[in-house]
PDB file of N, CA and C in Angstrom:
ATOM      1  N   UNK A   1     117.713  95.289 116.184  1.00  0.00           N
ATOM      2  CA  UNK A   1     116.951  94.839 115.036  1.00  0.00           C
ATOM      3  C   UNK A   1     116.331  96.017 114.301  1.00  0.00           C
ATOM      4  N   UNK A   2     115.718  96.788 115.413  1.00  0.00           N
ATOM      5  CA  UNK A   2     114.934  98.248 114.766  1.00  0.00           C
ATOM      6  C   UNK A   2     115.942  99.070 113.631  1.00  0.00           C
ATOM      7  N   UNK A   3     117.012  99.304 114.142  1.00  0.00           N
ATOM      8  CA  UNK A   3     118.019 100.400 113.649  1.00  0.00           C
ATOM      9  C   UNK A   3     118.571  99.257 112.547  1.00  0.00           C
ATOM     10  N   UNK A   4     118.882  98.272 112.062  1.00  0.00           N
ATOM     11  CA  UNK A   4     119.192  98.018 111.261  1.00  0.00           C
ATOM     12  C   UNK A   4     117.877  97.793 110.224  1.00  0.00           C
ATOM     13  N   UNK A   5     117.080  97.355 110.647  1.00  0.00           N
ATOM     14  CA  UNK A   5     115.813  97.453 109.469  1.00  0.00           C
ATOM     15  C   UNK A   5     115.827  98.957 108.759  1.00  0.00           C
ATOM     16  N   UNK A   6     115.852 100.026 109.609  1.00  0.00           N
ATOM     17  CA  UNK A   6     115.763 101.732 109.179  1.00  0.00           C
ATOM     18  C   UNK A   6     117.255 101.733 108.672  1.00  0.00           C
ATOM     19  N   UNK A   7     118.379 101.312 108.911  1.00  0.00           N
ATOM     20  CA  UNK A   7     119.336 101.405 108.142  1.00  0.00           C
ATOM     21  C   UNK A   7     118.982 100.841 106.340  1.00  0.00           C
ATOM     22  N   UNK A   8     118.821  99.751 106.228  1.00  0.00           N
ATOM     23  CA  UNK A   8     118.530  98.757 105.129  1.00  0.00           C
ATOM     24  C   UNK A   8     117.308  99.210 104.385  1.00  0.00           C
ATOM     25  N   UNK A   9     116.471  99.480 104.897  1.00  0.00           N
ATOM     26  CA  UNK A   9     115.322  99.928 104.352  1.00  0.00           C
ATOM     27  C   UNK A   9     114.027  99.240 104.198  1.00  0.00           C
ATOM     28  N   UNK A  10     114.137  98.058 105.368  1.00  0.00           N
ATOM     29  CA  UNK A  10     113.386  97.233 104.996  1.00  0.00           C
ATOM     30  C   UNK A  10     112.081  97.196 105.806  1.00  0.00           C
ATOM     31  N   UNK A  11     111.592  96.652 106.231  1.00  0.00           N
ATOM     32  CA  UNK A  11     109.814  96.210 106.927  1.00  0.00           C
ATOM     33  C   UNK A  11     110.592  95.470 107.673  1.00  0.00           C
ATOM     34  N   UNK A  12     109.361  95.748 109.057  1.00  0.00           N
ATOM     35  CA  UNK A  12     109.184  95.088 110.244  1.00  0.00           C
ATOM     36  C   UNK A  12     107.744  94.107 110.146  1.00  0.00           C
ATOM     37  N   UNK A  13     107.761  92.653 110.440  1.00  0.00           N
ATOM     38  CA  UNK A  13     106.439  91.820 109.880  1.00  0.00           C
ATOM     39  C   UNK A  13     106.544  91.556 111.071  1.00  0.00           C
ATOM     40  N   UNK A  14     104.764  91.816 111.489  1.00  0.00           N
ATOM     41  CA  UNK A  14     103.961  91.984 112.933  1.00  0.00           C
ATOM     42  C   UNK A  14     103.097  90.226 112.608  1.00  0.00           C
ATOM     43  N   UNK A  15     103.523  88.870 112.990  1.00  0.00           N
ATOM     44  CA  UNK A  15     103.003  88.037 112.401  1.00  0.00           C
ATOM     45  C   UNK A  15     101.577  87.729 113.499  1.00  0.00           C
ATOM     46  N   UNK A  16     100.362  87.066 113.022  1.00  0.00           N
ATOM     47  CA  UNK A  16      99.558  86.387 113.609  1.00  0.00           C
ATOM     48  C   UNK A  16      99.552  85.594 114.697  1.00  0.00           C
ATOM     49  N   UNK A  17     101.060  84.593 114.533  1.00  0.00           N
ATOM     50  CA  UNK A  17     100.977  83.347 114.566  1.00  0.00           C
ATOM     51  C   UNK A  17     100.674  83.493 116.157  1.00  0.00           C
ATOM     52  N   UNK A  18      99.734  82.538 116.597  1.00  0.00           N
ATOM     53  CA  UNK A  18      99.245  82.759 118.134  1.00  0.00           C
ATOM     54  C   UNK A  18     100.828  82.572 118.949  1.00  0.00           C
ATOM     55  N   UNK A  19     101.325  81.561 118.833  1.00  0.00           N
ATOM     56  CA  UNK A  19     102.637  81.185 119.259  1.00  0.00           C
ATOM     57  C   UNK A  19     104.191  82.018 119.066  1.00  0.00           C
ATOM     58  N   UNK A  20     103.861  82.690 118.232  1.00  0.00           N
ATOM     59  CA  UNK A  20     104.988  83.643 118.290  1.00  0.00           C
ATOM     60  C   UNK A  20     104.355  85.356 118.417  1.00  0.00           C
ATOM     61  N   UNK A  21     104.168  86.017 117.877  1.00  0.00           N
ATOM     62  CA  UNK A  21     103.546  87.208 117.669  1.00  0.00           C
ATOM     63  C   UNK A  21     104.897  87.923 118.416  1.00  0.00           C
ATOM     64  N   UNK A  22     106.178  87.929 117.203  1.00  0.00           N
ATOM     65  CA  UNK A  22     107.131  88.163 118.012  1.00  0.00           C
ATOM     66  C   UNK A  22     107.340  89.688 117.946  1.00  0.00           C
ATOM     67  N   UNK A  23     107.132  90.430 117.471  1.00  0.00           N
ATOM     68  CA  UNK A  23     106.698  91.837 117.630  1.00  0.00           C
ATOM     69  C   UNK A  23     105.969  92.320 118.283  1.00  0.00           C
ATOM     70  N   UNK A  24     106.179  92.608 119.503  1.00  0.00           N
ATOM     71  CA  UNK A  24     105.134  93.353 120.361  1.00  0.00           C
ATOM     72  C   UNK A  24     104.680  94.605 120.316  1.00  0.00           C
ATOM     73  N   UNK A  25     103.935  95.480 120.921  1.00  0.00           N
ATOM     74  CA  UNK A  25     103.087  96.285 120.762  1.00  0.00           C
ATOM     75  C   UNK A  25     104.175  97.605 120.969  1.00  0.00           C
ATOM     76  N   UNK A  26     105.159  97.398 121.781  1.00  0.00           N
ATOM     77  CA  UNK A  26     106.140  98.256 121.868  1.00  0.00           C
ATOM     78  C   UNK A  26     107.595  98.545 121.009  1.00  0.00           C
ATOM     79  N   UNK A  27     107.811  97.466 120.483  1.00  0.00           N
ATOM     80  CA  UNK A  27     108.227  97.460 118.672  1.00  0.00           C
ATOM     81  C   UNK A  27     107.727  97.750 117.710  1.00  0.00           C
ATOM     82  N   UNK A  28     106.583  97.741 117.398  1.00  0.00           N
ATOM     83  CA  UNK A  28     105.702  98.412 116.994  1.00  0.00           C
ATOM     84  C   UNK A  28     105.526  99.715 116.729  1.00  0.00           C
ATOM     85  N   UNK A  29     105.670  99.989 117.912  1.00  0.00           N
ATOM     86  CA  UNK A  29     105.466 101.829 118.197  1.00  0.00           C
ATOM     87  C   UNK A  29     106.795 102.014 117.766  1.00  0.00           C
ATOM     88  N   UNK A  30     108.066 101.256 118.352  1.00  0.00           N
ATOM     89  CA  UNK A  30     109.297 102.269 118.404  1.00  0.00           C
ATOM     90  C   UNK A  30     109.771 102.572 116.201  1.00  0.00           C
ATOM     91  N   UNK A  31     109.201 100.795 115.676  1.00  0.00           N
ATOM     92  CA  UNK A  31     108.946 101.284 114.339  1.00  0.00           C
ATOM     93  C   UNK A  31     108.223 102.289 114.063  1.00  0.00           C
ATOM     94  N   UNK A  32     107.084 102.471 114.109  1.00  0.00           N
ATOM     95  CA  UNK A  32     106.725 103.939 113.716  1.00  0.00           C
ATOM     96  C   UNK A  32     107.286 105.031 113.954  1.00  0.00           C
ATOM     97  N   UNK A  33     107.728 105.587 115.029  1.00  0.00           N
ATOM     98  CA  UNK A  33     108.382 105.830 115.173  1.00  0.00           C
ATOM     99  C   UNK A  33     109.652 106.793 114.402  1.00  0.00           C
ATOM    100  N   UNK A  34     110.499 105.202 114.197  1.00  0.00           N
ATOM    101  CA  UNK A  34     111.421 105.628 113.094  1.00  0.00           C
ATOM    102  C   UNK A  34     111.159 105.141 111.604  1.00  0.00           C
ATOM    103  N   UNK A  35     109.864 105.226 111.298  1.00  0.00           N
ATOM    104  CA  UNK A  35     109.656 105.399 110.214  1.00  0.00           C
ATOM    105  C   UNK A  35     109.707 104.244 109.547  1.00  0.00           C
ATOM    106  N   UNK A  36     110.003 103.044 109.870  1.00  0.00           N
ATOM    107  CA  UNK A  36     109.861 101.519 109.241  1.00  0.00           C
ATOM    108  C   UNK A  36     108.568 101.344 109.056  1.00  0.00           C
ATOM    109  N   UNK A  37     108.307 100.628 107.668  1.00  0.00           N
ATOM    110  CA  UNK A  37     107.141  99.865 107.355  1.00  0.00           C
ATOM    111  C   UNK A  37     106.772  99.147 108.153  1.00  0.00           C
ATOM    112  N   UNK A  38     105.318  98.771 108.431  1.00  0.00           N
ATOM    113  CA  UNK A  38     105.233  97.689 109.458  1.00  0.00           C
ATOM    114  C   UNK A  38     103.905  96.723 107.953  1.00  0.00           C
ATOM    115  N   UNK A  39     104.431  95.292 108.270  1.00  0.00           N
ATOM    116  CA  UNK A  39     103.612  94.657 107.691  1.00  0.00           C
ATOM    117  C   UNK A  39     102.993  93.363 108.345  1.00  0.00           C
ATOM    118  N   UNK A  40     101.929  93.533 108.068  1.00  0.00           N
ATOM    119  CA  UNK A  40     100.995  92.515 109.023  1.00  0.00           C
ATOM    120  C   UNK A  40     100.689  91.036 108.057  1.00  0.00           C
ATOM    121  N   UNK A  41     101.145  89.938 108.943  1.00  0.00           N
ATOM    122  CA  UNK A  41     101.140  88.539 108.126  1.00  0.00           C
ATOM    123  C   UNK A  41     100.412  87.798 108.959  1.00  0.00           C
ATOM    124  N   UNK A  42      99.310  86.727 108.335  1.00  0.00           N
ATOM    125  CA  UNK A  42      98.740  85.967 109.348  1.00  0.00           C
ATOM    126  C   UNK A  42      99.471  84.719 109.765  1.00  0.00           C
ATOM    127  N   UNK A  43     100.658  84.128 108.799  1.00  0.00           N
ATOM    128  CA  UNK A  43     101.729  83.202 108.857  1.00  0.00           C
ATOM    129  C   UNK A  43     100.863  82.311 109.032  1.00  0.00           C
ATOM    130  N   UNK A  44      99.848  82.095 107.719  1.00  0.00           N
ATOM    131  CA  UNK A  44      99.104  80.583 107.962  1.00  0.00           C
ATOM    132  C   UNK A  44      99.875  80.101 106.821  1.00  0.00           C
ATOM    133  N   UNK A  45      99.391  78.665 107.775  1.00  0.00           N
ATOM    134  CA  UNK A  45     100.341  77.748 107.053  1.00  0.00           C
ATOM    135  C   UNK A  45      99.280  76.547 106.169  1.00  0.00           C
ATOM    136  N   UNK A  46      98.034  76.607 106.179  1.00  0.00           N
ATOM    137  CA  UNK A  46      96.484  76.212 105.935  1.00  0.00           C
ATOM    138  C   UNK A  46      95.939  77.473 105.866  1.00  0.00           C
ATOM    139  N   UNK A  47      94.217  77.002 105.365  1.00  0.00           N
ATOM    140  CA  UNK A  47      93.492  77.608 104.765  1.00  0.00           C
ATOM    141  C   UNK A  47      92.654  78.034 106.733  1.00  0.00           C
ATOM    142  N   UNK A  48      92.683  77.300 107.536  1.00  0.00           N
ATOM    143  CA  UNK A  48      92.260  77.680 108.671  1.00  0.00           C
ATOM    144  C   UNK A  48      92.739  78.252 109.327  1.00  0.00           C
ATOM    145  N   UNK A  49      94.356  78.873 109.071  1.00  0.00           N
ATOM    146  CA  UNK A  49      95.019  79.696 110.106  1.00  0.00           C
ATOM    147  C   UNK A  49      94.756  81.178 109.117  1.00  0.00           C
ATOM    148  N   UNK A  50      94.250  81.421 108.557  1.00  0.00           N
ATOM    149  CA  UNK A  50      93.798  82.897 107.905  1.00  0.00           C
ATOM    150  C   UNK A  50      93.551  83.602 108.794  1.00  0.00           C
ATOM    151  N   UNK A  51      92.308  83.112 109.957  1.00  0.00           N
ATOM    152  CA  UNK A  51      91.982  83.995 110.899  1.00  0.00           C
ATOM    153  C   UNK A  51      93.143  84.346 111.776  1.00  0.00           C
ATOM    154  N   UNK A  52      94.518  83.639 111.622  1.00  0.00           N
ATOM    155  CA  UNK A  52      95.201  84.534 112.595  1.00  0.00           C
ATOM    156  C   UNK A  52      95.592  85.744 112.351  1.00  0.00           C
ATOM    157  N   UNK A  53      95.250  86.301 111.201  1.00  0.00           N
ATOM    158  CA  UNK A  53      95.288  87.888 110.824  1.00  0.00           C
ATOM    159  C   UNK A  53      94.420  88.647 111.435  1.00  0.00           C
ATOM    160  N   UNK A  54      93.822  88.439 112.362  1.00  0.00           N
ATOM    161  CA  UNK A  54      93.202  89.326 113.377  1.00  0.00           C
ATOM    162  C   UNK A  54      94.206  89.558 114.301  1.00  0.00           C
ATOM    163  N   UNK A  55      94.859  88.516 114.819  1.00  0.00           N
ATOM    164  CA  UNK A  55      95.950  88.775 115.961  1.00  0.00           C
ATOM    165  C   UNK A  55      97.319  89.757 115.999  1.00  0.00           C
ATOM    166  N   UNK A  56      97.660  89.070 114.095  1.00  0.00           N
ATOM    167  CA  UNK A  56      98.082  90.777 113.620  1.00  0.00           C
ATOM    168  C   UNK A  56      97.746  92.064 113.583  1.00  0.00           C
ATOM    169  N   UNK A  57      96.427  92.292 113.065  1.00  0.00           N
ATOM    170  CA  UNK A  57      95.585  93.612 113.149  1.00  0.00           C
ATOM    171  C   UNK A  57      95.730  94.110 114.911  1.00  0.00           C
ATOM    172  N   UNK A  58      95.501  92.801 115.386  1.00  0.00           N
ATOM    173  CA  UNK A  58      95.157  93.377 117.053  1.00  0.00           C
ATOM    174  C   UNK A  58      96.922  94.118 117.547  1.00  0.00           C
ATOM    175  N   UNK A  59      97.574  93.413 117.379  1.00  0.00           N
ATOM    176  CA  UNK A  59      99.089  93.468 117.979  1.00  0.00           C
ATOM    177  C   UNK A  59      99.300  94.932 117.540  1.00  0.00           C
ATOM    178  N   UNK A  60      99.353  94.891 116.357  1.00  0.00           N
ATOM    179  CA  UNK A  60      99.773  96.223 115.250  1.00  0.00           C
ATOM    180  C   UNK A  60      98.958  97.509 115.704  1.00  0.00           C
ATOM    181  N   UNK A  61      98.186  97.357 116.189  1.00  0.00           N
ATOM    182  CA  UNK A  61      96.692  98.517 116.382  1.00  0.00           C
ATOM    183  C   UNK A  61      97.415  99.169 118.018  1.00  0.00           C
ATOM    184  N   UNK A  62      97.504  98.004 118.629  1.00  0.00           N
ATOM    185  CA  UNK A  62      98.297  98.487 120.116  1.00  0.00           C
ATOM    186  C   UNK A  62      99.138  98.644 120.216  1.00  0.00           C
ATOM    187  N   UNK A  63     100.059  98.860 119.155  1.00  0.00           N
ATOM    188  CA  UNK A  63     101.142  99.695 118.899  1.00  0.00           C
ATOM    189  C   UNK A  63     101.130 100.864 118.169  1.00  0.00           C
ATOM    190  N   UNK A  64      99.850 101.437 117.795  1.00  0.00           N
ATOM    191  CA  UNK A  64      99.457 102.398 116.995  1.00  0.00           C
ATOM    192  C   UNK A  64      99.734 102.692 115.691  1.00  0.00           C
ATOM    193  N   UNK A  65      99.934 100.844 115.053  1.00  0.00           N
ATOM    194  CA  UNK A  65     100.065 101.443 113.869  1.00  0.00           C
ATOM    195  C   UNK A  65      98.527 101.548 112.919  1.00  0.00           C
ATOM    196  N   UNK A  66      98.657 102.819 112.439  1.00  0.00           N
ATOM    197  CA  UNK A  66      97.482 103.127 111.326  1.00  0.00           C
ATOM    198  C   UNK A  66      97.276 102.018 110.130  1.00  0.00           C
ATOM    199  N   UNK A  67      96.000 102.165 109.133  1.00  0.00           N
ATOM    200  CA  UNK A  67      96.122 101.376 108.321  1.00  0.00           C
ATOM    201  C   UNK A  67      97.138 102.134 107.077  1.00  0.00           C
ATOM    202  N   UNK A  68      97.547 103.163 107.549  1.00  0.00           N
ATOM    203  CA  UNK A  68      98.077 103.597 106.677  1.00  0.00           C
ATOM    204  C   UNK A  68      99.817 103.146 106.532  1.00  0.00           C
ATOM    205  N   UNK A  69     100.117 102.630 107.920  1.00  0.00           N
ATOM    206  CA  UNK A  69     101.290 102.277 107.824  1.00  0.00           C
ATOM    207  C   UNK A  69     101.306 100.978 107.440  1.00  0.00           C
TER     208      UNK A  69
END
């Protein structure tokens, strides 16, 4: 999945969703890595799943990505 995102040029999305958060902390890293965007989504689907953009921030952070990435 990694090597074709860095082929294509596209972003890796680190989602919220408590139930999936299918990017782990070690995909994460290996994106940085090689240089893929990483983008953080809270994948609400309501106005009450907003807060799952912490779970993104959290996932993304333990994979070391910066806010800069």
């Amino acid at each position: 999945m990694l090597s074709a995102a860095a082929e294509h040029g596209v972003a890796i999305e680190v989602t919220g969703q408590p139930d999936r958060l299918d990017l782990d902390d070690t995909g994460v890293r290996r994106a940085i890595e090689t240089e893929i965007p990483i983008v953080r989504n809270s994948d609400a689907h309501s106005v009450r799943e907003l807060c799952n953009m912490a779970y993104a921030v959290a996932q993304a952070h333990r994979g070391w990505a910066e806010r800069s990435r």
